[in-house]
N, C-alpha and C. Protein backbone atom coordinates (compact mmCIF):
# COMPACT_ATOMS: atom_id res chain seq x y z
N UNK A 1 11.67 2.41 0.07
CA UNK A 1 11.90 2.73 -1.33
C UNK A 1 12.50 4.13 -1.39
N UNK A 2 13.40 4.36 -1.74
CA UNK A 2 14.50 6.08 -1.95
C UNK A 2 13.36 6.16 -3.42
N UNK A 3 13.41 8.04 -3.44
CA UNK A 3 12.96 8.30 -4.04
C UNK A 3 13.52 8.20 -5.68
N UNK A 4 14.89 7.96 -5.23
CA UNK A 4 15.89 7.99 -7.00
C UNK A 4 15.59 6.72 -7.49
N UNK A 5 14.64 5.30 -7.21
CA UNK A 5 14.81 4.57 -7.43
C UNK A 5 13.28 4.40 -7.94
N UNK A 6 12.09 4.95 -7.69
CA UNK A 6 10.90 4.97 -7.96
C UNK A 6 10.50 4.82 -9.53
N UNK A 7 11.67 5.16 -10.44
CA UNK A 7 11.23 4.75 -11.79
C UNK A 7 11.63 3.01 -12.50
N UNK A 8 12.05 2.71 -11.43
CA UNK A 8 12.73 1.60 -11.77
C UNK A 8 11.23 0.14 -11.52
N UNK A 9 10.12 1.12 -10.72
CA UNK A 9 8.63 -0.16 -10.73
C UNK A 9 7.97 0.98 -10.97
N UNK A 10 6.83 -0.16 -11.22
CA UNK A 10 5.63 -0.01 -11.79
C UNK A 10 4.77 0.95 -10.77
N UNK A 11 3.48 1.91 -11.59
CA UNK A 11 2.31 2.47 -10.84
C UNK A 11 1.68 1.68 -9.94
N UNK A 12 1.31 0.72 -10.53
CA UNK A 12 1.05 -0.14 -10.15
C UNK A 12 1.35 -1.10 -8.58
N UNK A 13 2.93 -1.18 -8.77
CA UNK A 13 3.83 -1.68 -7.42
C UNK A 13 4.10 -0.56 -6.42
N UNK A 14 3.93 0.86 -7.17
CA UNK A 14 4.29 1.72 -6.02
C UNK A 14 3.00 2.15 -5.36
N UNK A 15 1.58 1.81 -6.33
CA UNK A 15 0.58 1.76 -5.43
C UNK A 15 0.72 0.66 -4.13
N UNK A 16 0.65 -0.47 -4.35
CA UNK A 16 1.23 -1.62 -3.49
C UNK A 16 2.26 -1.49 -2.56
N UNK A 17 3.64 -0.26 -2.59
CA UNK A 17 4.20 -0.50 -1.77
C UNK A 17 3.38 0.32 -0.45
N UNK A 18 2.79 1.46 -1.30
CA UNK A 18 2.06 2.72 -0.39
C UNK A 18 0.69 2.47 0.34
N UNK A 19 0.00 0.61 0.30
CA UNK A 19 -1.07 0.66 0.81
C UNK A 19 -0.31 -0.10 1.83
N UNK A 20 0.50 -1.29 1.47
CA UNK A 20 1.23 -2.21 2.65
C UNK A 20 1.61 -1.56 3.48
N UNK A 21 2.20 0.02 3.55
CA UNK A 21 2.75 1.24 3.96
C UNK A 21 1.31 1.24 5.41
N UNK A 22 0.48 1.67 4.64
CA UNK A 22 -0.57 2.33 5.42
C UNK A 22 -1.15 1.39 5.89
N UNK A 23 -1.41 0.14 5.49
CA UNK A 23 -1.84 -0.81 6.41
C UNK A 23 -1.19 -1.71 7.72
N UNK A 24 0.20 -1.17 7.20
CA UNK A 24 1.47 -1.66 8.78
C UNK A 24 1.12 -0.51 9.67
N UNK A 25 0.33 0.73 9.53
CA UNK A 25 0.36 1.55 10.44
C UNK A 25 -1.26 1.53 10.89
N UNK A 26 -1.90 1.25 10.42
CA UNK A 26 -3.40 1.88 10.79
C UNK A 26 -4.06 0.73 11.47
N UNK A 27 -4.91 0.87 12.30
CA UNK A 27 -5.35 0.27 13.38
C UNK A 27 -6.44 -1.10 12.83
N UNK A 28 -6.21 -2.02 13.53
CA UNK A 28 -6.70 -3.36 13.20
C UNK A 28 -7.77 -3.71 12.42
N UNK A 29 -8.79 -2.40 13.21
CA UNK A 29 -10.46 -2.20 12.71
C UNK A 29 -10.02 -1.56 11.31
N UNK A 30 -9.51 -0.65 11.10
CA UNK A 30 -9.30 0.28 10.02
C UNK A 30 -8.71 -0.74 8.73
N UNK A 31 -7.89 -1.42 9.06
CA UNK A 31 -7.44 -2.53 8.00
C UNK A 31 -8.28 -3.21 7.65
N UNK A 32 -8.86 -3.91 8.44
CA UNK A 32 -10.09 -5.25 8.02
C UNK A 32 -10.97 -4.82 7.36
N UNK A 33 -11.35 -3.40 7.24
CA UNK A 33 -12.31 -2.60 6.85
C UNK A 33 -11.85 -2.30 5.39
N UNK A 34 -10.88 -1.72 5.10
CA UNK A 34 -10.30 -1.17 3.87
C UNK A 34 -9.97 -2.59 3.37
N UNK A 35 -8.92 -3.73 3.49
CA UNK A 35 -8.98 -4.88 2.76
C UNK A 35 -10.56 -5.19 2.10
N UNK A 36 -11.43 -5.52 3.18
CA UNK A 36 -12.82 -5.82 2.66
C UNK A 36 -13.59 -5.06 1.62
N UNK A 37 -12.91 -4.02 1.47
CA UNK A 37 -13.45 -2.83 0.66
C UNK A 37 -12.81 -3.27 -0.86
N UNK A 38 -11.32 -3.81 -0.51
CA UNK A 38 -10.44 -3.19 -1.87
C UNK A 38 -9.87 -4.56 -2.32
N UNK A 39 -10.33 -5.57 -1.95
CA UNK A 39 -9.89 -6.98 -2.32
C UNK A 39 -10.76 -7.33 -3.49
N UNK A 40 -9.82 -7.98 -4.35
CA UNK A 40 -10.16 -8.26 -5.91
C UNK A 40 -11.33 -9.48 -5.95
């Protein structure tokens, strides 16, 4: 996502792009853990 384009979605979606973000990087245990935490 470029930053000139960030008004064009939602708080909402740019929360969403920034957890998919951190969950492609953080370690297997660390994901399963935070999903289980933050799932609706």
């Amino acid at each position: 996502m470029r930053a000139s384009r960030l008004a064009e979605i939602s708080r909402t979606e740019l929360a969403e792009l920034i957890q998919d973000a951190w969950l492609s990087r953080a370690s297997k245990r660390r994901a399963a853990q935070w999903l289980s935490e933050h799932q609706p």
